[in-house]
C-alpha atoms as a PDB file:
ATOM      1  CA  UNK A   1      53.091 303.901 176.228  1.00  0.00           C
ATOM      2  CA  UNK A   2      52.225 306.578 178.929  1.00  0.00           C
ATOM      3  CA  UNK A   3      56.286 308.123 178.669  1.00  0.00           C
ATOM      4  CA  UNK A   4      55.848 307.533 174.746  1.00  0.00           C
ATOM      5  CA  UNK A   5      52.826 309.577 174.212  1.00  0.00           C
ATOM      6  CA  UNK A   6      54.921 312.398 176.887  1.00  0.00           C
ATOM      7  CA  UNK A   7      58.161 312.702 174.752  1.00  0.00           C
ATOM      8  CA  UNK A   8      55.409 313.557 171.600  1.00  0.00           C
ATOM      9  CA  UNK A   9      54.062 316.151 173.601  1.00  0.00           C
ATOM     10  CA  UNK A  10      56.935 317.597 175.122  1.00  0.00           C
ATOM     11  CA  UNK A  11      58.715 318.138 171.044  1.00  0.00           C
ATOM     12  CA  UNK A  12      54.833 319.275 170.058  1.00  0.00           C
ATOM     13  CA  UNK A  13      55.362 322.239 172.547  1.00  0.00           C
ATOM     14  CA  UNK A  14      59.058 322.761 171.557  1.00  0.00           C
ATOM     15  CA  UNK A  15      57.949 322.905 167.763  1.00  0.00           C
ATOM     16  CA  UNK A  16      55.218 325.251 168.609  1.00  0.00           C
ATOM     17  CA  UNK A  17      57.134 327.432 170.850  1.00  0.00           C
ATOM     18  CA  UNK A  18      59.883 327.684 167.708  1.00  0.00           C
ATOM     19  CA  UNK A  19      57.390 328.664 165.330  1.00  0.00           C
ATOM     20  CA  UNK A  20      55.821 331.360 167.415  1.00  0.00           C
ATOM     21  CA  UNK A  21      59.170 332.837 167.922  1.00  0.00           C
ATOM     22  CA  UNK A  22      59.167 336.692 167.053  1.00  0.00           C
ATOM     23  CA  UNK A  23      61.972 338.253 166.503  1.00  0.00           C
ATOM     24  CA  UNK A  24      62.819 342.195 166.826  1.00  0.00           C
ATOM     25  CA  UNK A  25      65.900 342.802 166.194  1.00  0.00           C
ATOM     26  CA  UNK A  26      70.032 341.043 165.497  1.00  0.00           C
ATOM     27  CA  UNK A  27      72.832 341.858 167.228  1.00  0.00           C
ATOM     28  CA  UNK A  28      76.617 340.544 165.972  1.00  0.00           C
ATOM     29  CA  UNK A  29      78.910 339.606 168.611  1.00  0.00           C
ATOM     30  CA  UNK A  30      82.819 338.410 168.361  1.00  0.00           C
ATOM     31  CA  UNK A  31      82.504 335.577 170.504  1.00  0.00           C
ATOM     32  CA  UNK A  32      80.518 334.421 173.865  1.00  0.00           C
ATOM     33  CA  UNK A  33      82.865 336.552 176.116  1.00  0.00           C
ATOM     34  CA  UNK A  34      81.656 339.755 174.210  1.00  0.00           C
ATOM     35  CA  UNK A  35      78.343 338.439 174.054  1.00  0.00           C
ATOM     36  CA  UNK A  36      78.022 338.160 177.962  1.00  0.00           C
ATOM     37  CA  UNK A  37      79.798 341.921 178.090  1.00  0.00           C
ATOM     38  CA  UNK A  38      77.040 342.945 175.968  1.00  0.00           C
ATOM     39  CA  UNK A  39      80.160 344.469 173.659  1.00  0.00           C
ATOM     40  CA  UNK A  40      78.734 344.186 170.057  1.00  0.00           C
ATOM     41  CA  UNK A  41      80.075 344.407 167.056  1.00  0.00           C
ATOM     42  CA  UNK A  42      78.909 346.427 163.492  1.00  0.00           C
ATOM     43  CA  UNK A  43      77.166 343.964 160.964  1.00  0.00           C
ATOM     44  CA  UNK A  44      79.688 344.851 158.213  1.00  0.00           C
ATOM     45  CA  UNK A  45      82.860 343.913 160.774  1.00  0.00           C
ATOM     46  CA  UNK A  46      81.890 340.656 160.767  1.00  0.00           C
ATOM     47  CA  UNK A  47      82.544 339.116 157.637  1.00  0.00           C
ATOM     48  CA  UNK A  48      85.742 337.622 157.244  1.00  0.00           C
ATOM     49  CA  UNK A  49      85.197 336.378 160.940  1.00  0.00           C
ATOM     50  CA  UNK A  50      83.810 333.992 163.107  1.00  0.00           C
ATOM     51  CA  UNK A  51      80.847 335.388 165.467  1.00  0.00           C
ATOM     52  CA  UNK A  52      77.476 335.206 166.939  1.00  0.00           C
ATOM     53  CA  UNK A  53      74.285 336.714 165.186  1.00  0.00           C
ATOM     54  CA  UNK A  54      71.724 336.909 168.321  1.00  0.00           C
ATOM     55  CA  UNK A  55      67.978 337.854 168.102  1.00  0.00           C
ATOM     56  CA  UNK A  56      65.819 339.616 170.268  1.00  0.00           C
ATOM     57  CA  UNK A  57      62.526 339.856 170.756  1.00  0.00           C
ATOM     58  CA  UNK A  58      60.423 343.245 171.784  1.00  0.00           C
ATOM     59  CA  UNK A  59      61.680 342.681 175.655  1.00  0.00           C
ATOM     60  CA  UNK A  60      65.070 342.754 174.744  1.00  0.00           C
ATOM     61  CA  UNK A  61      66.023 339.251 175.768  1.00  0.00           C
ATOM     62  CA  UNK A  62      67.756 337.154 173.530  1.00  0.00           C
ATOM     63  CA  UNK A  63      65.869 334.124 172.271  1.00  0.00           C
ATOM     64  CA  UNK A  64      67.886 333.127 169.101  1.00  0.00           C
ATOM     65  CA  UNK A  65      71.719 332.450 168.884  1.00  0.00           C
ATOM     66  CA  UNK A  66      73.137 331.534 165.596  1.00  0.00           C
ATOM     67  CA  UNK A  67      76.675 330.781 165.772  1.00  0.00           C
ATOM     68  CA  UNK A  68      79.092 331.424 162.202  1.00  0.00           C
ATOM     69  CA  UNK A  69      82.380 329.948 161.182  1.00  0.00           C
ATOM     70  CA  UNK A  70      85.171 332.816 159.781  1.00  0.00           C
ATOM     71  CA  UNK A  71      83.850 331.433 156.307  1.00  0.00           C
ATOM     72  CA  UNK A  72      80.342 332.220 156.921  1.00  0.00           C
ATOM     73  CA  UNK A  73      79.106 328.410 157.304  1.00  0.00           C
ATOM     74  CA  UNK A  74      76.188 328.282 159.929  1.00  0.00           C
ATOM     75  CA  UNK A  75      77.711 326.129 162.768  1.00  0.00           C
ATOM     76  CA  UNK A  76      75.303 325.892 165.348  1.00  0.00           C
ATOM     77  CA  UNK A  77      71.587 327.215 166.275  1.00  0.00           C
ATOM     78  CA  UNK A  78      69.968 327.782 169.530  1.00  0.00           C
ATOM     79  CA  UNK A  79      67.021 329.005 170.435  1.00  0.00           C
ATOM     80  CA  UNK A  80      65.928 330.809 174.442  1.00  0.00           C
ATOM     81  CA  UNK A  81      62.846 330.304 175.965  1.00  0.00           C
ATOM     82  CA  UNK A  82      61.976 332.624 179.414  1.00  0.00           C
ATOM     83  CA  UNK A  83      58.701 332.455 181.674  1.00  0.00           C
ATOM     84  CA  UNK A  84      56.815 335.653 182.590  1.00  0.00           C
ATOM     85  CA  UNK A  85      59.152 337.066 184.880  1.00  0.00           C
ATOM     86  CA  UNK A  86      62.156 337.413 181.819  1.00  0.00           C
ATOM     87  CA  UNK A  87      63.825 334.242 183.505  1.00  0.00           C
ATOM     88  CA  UNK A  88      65.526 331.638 181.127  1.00  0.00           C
ATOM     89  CA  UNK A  89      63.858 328.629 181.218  1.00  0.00           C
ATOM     90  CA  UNK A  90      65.152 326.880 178.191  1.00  0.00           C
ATOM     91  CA  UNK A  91      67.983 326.998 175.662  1.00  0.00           C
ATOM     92  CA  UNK A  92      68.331 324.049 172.845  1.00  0.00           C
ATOM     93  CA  UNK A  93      69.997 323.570 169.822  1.00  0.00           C
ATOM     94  CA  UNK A  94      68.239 322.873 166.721  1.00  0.00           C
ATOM     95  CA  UNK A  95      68.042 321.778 162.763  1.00  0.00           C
ATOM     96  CA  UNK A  96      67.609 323.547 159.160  1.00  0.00           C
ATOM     97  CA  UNK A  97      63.940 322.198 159.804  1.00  0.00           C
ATOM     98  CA  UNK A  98      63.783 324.106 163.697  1.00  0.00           C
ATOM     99  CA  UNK A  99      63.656 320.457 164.924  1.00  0.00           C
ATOM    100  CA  UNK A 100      65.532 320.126 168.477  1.00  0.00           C
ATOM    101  CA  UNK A 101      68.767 317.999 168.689  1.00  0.00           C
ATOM    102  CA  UNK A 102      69.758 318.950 171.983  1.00  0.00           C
ATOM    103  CA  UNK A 103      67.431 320.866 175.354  1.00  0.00           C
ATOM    104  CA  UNK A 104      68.271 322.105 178.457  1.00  0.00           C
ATOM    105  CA  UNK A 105      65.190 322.921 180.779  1.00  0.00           C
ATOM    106  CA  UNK A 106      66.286 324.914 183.528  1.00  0.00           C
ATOM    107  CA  UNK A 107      64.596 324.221 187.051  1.00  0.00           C
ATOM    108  CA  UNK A 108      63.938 321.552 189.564  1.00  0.00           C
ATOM    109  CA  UNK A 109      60.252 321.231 188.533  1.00  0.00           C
ATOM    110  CA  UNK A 110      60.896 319.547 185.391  1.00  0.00           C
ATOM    111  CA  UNK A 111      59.240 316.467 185.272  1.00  0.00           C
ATOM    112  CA  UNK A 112      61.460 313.553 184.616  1.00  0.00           C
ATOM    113  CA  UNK A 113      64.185 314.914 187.288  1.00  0.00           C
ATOM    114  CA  UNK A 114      61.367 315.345 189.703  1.00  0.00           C
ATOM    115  CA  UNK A 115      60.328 311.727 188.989  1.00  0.00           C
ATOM    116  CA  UNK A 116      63.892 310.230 188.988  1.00  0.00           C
ATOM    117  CA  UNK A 117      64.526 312.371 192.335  1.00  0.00           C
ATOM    118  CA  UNK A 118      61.549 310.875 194.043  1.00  0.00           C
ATOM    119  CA  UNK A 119      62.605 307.561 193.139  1.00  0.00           C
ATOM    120  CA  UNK A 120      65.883 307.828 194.051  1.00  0.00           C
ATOM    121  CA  UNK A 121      66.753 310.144 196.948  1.00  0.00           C
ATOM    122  CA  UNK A 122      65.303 310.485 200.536  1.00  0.00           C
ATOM    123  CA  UNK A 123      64.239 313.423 201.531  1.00  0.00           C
ATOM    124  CA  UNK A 124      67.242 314.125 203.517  1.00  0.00           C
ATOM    125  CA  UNK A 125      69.698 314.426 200.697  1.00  0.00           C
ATOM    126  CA  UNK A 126      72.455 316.849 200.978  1.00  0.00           C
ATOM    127  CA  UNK A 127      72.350 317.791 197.196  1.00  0.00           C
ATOM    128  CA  UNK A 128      70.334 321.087 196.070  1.00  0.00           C
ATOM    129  CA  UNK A 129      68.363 320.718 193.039  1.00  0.00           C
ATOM    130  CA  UNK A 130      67.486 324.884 192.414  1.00  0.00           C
ATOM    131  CA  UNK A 131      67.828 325.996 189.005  1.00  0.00           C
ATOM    132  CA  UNK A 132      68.957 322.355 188.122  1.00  0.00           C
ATOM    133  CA  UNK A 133      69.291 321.306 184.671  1.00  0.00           C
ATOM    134  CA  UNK A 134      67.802 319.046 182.940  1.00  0.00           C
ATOM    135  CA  UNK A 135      69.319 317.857 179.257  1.00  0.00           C
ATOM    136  CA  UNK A 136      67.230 316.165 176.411  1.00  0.00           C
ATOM    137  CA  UNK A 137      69.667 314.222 173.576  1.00  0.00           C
ATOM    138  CA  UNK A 138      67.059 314.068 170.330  1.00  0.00           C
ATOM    139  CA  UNK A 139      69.790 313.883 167.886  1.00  0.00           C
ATOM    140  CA  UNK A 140      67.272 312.302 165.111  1.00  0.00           C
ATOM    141  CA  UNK A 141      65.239 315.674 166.096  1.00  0.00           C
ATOM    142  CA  UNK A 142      61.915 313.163 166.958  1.00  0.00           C
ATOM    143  CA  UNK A 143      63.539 310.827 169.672  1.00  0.00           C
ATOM    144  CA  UNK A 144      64.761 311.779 172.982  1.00  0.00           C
ATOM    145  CA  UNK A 145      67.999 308.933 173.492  1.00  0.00           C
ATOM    146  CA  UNK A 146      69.271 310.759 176.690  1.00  0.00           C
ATOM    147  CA  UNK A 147      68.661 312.490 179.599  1.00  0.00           C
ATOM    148  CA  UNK A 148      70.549 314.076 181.591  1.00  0.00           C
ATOM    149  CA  UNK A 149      70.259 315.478 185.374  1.00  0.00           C
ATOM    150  CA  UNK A 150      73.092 317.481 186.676  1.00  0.00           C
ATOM    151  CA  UNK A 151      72.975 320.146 189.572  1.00  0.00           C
ATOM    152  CA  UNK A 152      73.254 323.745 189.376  1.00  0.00           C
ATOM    153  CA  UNK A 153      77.071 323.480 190.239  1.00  0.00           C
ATOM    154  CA  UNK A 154      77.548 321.113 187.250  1.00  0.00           C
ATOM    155  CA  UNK A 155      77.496 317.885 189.239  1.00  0.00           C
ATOM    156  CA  UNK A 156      75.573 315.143 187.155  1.00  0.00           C
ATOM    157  CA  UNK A 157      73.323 313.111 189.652  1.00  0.00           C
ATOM    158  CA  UNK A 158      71.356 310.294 186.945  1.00  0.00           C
ATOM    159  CA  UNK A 159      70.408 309.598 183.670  1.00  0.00           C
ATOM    160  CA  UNK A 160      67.864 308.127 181.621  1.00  0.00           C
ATOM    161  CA  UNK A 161      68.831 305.820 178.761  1.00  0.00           C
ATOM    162  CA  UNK A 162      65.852 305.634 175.925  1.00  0.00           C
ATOM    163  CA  UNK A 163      66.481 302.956 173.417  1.00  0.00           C
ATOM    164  CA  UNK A 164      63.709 302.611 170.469  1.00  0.00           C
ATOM    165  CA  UNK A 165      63.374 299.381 167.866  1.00  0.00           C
ATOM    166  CA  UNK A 166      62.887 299.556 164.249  1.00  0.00           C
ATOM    167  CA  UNK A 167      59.145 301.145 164.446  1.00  0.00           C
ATOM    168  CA  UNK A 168      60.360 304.061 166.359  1.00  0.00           C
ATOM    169  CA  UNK A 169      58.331 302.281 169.074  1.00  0.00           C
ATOM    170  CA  UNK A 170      60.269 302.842 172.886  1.00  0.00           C
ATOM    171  CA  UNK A 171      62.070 299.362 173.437  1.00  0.00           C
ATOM    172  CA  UNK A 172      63.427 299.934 176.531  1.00  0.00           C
ATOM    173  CA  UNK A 173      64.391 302.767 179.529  1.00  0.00           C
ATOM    174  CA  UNK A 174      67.353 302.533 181.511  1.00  0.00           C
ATOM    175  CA  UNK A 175      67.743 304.445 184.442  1.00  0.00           C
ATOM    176  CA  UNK A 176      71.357 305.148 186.013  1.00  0.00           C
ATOM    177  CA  UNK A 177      72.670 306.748 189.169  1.00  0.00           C
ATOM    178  CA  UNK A 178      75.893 309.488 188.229  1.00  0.00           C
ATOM    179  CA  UNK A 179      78.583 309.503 188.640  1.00  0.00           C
ATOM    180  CA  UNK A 180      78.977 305.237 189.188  1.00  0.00           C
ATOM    181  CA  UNK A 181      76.964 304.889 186.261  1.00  0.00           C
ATOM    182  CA  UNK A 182      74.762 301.796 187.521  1.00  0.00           C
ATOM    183  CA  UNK A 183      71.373 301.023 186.324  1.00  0.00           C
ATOM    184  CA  UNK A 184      69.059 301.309 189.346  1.00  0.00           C
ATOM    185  CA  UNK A 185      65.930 300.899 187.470  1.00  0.00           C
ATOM    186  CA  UNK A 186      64.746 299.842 183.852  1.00  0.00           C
ATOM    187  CA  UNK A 187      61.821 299.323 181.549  1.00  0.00           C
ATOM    188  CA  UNK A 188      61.467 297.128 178.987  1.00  0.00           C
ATOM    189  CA  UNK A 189      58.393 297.530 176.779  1.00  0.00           C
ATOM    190  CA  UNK A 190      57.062 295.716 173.694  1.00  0.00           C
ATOM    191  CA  UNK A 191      54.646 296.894 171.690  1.00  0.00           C
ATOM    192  CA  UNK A 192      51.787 295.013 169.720  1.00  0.00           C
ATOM    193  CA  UNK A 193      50.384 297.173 166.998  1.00  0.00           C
ATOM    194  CA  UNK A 194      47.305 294.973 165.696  1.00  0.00           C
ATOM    195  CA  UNK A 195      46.154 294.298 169.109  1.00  0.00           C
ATOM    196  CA  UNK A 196      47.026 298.125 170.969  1.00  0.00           C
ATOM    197  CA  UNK A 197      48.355 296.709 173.540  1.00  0.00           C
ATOM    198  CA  UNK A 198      52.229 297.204 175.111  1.00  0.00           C
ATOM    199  CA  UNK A 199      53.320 295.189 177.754  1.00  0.00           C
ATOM    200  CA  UNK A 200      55.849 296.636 180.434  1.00  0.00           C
ATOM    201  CA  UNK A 201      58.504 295.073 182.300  1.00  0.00           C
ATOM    202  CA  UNK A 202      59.809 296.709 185.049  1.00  0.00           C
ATOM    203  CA  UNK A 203      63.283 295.755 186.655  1.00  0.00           C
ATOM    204  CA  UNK A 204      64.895 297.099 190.061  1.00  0.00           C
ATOM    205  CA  UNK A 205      68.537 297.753 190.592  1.00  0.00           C
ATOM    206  CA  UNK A 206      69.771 293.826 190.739  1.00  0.00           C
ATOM    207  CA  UNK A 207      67.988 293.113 187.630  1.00  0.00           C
ATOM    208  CA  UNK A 208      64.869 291.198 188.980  1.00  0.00           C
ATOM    209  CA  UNK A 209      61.653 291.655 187.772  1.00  0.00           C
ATOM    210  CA  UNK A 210      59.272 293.717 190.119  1.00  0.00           C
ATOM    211  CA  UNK A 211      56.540 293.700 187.769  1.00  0.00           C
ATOM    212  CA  UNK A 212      55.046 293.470 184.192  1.00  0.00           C
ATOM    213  CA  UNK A 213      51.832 294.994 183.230  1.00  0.00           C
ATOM    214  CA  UNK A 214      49.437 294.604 180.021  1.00  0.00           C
ATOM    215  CA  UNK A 215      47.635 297.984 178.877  1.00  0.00           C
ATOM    216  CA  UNK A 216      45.082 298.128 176.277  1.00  0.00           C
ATOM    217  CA  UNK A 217      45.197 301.749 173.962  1.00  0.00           C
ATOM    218  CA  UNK A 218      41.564 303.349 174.421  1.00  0.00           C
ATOM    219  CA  UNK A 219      39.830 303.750 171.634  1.00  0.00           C
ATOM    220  CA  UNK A 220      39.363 307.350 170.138  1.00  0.00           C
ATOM    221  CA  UNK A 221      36.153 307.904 171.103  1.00  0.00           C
ATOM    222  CA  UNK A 222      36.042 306.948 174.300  1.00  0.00           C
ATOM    223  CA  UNK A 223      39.656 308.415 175.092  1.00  0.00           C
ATOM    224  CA  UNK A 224      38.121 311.355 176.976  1.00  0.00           C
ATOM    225  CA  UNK A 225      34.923 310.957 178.725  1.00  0.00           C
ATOM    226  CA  UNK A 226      33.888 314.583 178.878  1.00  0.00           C
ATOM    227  CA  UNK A 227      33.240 316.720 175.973  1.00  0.00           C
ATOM    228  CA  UNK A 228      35.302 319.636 175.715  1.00  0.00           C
ATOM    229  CA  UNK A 229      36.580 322.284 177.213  1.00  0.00           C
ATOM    230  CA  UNK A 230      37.805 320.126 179.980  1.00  0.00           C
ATOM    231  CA  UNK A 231      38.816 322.188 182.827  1.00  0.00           C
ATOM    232  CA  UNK A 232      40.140 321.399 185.998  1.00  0.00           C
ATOM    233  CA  UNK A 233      42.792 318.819 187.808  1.00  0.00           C
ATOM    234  CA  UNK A 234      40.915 315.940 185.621  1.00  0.00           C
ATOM    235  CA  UNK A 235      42.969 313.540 184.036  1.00  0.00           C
ATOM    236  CA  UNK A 236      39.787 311.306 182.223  1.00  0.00           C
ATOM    237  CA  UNK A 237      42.880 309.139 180.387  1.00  0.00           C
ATOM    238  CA  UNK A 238      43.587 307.471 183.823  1.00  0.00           C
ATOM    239  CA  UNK A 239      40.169 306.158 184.130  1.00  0.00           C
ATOM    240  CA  UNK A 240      40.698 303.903 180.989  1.00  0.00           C
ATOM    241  CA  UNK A 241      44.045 302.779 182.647  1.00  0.00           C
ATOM    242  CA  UNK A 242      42.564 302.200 186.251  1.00  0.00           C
ATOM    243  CA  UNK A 243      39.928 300.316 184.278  1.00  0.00           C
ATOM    244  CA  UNK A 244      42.447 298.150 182.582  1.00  0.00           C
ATOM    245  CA  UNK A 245      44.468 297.615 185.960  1.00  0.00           C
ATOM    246  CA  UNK A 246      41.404 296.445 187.828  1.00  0.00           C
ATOM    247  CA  UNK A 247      40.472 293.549 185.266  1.00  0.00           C
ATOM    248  CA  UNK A 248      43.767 292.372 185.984  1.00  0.00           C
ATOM    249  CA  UNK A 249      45.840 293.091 183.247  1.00  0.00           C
ATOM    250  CA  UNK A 250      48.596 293.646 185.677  1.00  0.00           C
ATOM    251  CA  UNK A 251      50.691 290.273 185.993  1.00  0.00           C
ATOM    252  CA  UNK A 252      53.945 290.118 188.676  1.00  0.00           C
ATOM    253  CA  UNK A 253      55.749 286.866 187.693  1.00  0.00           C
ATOM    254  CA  UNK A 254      58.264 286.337 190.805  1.00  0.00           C
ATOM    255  CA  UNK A 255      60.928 284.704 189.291  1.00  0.00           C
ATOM    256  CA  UNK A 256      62.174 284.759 185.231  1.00  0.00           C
ATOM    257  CA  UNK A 257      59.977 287.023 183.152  1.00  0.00           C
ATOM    258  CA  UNK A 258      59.376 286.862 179.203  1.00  0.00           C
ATOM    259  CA  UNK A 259      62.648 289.554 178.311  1.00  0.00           C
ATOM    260  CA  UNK A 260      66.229 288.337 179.537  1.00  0.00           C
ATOM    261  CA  UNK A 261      67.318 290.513 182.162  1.00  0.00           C
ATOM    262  CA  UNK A 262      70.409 291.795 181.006  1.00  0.00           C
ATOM    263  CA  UNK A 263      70.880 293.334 177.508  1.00  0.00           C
ATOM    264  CA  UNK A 264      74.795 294.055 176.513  1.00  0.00           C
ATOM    265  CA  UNK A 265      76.244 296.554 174.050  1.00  0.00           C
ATOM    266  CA  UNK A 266      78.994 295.274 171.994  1.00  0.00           C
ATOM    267  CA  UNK A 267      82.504 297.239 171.551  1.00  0.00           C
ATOM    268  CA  UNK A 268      84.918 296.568 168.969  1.00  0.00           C
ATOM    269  CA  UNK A 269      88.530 298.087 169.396  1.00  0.00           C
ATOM    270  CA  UNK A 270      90.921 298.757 166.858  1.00  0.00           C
ATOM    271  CA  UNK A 271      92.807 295.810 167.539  1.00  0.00           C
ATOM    272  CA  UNK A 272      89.495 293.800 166.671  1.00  0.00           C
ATOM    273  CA  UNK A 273      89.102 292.841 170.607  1.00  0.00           C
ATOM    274  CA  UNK A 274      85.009 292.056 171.237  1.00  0.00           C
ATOM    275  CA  UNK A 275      84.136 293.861 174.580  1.00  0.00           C
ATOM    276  CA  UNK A 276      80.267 293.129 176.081  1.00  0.00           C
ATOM    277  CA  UNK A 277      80.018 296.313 177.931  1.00  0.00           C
ATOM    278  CA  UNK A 278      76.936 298.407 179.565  1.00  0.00           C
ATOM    279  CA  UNK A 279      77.371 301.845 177.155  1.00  0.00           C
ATOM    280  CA  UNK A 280      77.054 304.979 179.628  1.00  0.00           C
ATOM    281  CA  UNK A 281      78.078 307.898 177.756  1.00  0.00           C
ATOM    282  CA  UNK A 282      80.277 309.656 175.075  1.00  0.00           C
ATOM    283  CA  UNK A 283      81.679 312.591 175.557  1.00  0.00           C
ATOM    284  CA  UNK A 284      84.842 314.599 174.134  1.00  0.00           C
ATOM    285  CA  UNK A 285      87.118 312.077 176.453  1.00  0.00           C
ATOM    286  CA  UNK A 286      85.791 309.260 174.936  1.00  0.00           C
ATOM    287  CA  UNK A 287      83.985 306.196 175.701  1.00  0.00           C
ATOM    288  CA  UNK A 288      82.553 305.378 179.445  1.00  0.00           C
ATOM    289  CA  UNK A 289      81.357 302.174 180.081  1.00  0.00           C
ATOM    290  CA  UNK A 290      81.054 299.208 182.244  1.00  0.00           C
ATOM    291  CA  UNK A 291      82.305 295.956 181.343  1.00  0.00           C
ATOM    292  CA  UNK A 292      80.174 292.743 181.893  1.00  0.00           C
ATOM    293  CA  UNK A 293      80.111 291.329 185.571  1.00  0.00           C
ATOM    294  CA  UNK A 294      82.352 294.405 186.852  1.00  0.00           C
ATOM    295  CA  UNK A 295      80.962 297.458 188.876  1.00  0.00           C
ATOM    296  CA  UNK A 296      83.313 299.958 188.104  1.00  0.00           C
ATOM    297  CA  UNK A 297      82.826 302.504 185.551  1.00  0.00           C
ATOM    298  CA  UNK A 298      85.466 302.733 182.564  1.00  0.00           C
ATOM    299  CA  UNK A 299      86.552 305.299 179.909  1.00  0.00           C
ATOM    300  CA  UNK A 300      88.174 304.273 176.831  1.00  0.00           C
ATOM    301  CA  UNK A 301      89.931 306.752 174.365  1.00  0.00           C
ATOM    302  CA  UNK A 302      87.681 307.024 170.767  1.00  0.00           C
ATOM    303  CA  UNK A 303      90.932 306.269 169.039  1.00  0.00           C
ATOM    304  CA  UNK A 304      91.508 302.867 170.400  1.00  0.00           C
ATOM    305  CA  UNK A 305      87.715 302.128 169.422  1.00  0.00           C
ATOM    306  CA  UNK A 306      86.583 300.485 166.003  1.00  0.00           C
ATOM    307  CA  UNK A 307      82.889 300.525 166.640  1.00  0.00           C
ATOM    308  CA  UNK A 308      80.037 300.905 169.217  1.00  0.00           C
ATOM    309  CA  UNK A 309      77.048 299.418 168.784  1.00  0.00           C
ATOM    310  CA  UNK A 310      73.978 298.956 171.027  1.00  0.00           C
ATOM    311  CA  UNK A 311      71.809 296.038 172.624  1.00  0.00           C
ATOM    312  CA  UNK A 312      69.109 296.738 170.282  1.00  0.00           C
ATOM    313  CA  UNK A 313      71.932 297.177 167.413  1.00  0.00           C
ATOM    314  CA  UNK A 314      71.920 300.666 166.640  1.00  0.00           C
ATOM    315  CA  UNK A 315      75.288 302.160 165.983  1.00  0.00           C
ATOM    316  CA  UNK A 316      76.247 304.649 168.635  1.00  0.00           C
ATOM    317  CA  UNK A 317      80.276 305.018 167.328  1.00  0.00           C
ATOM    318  CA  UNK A 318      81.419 305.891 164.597  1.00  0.00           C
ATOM    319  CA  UNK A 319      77.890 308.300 164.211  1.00  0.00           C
ATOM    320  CA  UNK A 320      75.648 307.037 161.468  1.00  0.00           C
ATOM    321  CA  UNK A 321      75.189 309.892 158.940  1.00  0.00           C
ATOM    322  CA  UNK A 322      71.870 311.521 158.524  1.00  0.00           C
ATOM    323  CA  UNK A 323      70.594 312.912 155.487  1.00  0.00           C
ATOM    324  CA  UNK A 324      68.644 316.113 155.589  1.00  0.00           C
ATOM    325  CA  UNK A 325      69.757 317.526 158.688  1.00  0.00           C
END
């Protein structure tokens, strides 16, 4: 519930920070080579061509980047975001409807790669994480499905899987060390909407249960406990959950728990072979994967595949098409 309510938040801000955009002036460029030269080009020399149309705002930092085919078709939008000091701190893609498909947040204070860090690297480890990147997947424009850690240097060090059922309700969270791919941690969650309540089961990196917890939704009125403003380090949410965690809503079952441990995609080649396989990624190389009771981590070429489809039966391959986007 707690990383449900966050991803609404974080795409709040994004929204926000799109609308408030202002915009001083466009400059046409030929391509992203010219672009980085800061060589532009005349608005009338580019039709006829493919090129970039960028905006700037008052500081003369680019914040919008529209990207046109040689036919004029819009191809692809992104939109810069910089802190105080003019450095970039964001740079997404986004929908007609200014809705965020893809994210990159630049810098090793990002929440989710500082959490995913903590959990999995000591304190000793070799890697740098300055002016790391972290990448947000919302294809639907409302749903983060991926996340994405990779080092400054380009080396990809975890990933979170987000999986969500038919309500648009989180069904489960799959973290997964990079490059092997394994799962290391995952959270299962099941929501029940009459009684606000979600249950959480939480599994380590041999897929047994560590522990399952019960949390009640606070009512709106008694959500926040001081009247605003609310100012300082005060989080009055976590006094409803500490509440709920002391009447012992928290249950640990040591042995089988109420959600199967292992979930499977399913992967149908061409040839009509069934695959059970742990989905990792797809990328312009194709499928990678693990298949079921093996540890290493597989890629299969997109034209040997018939269909992809995940544990919670989404289709992930061929991509379902989406109206209004």
């Amino acid at each position: 519930m707690r990383k449900n309510i966050r991803h609404g938040i974080v795409l709040l801000i994004l929204q926000i920070a799109f609308t408030q955009m202002d915009v001083a002036y466009v400059r046409y460029f030929k391509d992203d080579r010219n672009f980085m030269s800061n060589l532009s080009m005349l608005s009338t020399d580019r039709r006829g061509l493919s090129h970039l149309a960028v905006s700037y705002n008052e500081k003369n930092l680019p914040v919008k980047i529209e990207r046109y085919a040689a036919n004029g078709t819009l191809t692809k939008r992104e939109m810069l975001r910089y802190d105080k000091d003019g450095k970039l701190v964001e740079r997404g893609e986004y929908d007609d409807d200014g809705k965020y498909q893809r994210l990159i947040v630049i810098g090793d204070q990002e929440p989710w790669s500082k959490e995913f860090r903590r959990w999995q690297f000591p304190v000793s480890e070799p890697l740098s994480f300055t002016d790391q990147r972290t990448h947000f997947t919302m294809e639907d424009g409302r749903h983060v499905s991926k996340i994405l850690f990779e080092t400054i240097d380009g080396q990809e060090y975890g990933q979170i899987d987000l999986d969500y059922d038919y309500l648009n309700n989180l069904g489960e969270e799959r973290w997964r060390n990079l490059p092997s791919g394994r799962i290391i941690r995952r959270f299962k969650y099941q929501f029940d909407v009459m009684a606000s309540i979600v249950q959480i089961w939480e599994y380590n990196h041999d897929g047994d249960l560590v522990s399952h917890m019960a949390l009640s939704q606070a009512p709106a009125d008694e959500l926040y406990r001081t009247p605003p403003p609310r100012t300082g380090n005060v989080l009055n949410e976590a006094d409803i959950i500490a509440k709920e965690i002391y009447e012992k809503r928290i249950i640990v079952p040591h042995g089988g728990g109420l959600i199967p441990k292992t979930f499977w995609d399913e992967l149908i080649l061409s040839n009509g072979d069934q695959l059970m396989i742990d989905f990792v990624s797809l990328n312009e190389n194709g499928i990678r994967f693990r298949l079921k009771g093996e540890g290493e981590l597989l890629t299969i070429p997109i034209t040997r595949v018939k269909t992809l489809t995940s544990r919670l039966g989404d289709v992930i391959y061929p991509k379902p098409t989406r109206s209004g986007l």
